[in-house]
Protein backbone atom coordinates (compact mmCIF):
# COMPACT_ATOMS: atom_id res chain seq x y z
CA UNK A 1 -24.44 3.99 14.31
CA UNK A 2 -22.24 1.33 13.38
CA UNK A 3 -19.02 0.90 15.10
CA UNK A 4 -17.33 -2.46 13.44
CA UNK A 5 -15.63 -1.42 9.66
CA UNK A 6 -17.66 -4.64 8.58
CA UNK A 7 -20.07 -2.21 6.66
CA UNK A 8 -18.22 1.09 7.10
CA UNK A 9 -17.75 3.18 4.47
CA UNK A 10 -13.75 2.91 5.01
CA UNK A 11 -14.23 -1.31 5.49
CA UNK A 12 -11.82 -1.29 1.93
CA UNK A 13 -9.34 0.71 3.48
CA UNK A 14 -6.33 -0.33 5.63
CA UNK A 15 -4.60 2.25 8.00
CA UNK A 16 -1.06 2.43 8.23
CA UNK A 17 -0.63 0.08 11.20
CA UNK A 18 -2.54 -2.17 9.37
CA UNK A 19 -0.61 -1.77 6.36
CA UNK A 20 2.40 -2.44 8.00
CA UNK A 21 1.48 -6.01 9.89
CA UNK A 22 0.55 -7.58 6.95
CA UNK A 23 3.26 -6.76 5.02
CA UNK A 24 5.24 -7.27 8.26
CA UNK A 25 7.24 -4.26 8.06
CA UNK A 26 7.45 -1.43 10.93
CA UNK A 27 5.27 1.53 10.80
CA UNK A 28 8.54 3.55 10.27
CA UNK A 29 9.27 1.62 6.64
CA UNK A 30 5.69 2.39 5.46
CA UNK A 31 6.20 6.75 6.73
CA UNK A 32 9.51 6.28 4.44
CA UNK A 33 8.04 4.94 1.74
CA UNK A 34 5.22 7.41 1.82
CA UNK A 35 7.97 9.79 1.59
CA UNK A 36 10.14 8.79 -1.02
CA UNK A 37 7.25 7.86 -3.14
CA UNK A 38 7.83 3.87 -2.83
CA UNK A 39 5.00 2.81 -1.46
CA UNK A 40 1.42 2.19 -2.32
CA UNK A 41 -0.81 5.60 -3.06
CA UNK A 42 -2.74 6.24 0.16
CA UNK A 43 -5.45 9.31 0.72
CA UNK A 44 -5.63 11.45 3.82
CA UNK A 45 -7.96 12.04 5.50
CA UNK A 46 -6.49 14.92 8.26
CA UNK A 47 -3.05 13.55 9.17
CA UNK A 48 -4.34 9.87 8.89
CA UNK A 49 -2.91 7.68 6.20
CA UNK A 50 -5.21 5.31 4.74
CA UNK A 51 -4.62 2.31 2.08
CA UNK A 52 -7.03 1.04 -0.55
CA UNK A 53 -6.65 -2.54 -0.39
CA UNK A 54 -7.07 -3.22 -4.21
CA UNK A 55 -4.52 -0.59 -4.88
CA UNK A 56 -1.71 -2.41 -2.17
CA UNK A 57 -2.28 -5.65 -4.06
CA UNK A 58 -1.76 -3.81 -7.68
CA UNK A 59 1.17 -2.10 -6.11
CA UNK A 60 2.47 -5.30 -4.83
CA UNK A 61 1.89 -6.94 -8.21
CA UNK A 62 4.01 -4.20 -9.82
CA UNK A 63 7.36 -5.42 -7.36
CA UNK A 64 7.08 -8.62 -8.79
CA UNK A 65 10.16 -9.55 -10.32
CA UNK A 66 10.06 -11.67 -13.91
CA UNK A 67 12.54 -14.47 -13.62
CA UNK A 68 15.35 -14.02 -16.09
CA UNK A 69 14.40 -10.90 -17.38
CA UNK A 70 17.22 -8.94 -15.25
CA UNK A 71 15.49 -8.03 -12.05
CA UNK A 72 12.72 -5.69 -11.32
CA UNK A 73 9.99 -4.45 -14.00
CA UNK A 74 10.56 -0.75 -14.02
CA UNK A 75 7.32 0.85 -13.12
CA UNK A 76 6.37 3.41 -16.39
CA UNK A 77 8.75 2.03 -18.86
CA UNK A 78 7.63 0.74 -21.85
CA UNK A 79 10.02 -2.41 -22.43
């Protein structure tokens, strides 16, 4: 049995600490946005939180803001 995520079935996943140092934010900011439906989509597995790493970087992608467009791309809209 292997024990290192190396070559684990979950090695593409990040958990929510994880999550949270690399995006240095607190654990706390990543439960709220899990909440109010801000963050990145995550699956569960019991009551453990777990983040595709493809799926953060598209979700990242999607904050970027366009320079001189007015702010923030709206996510859904069709502008």
């Amino acid at each position: 049995m292997e024990t290192g995520t190396e070559n684990s079935i979950l090695s593409e996943y990040l958990t929510k600490a994880e999550l949270a140092a690399q995006l240095h934010r607190s654990i706390r900011s990543v439960d709220r946005w899990a909440l109010t439906g801000d963050g990145p989509p995550r699956i569960r597995i019991g009551r453990r939180s777990l983040y595709r790493r493809a799926a953060v970087v598209e979700w990242l992608r999607g904050l970027e803001i366009t320079p001189g467009r007015g702010g923030r791309k709206q996510r859904g809209s069709a502008k």
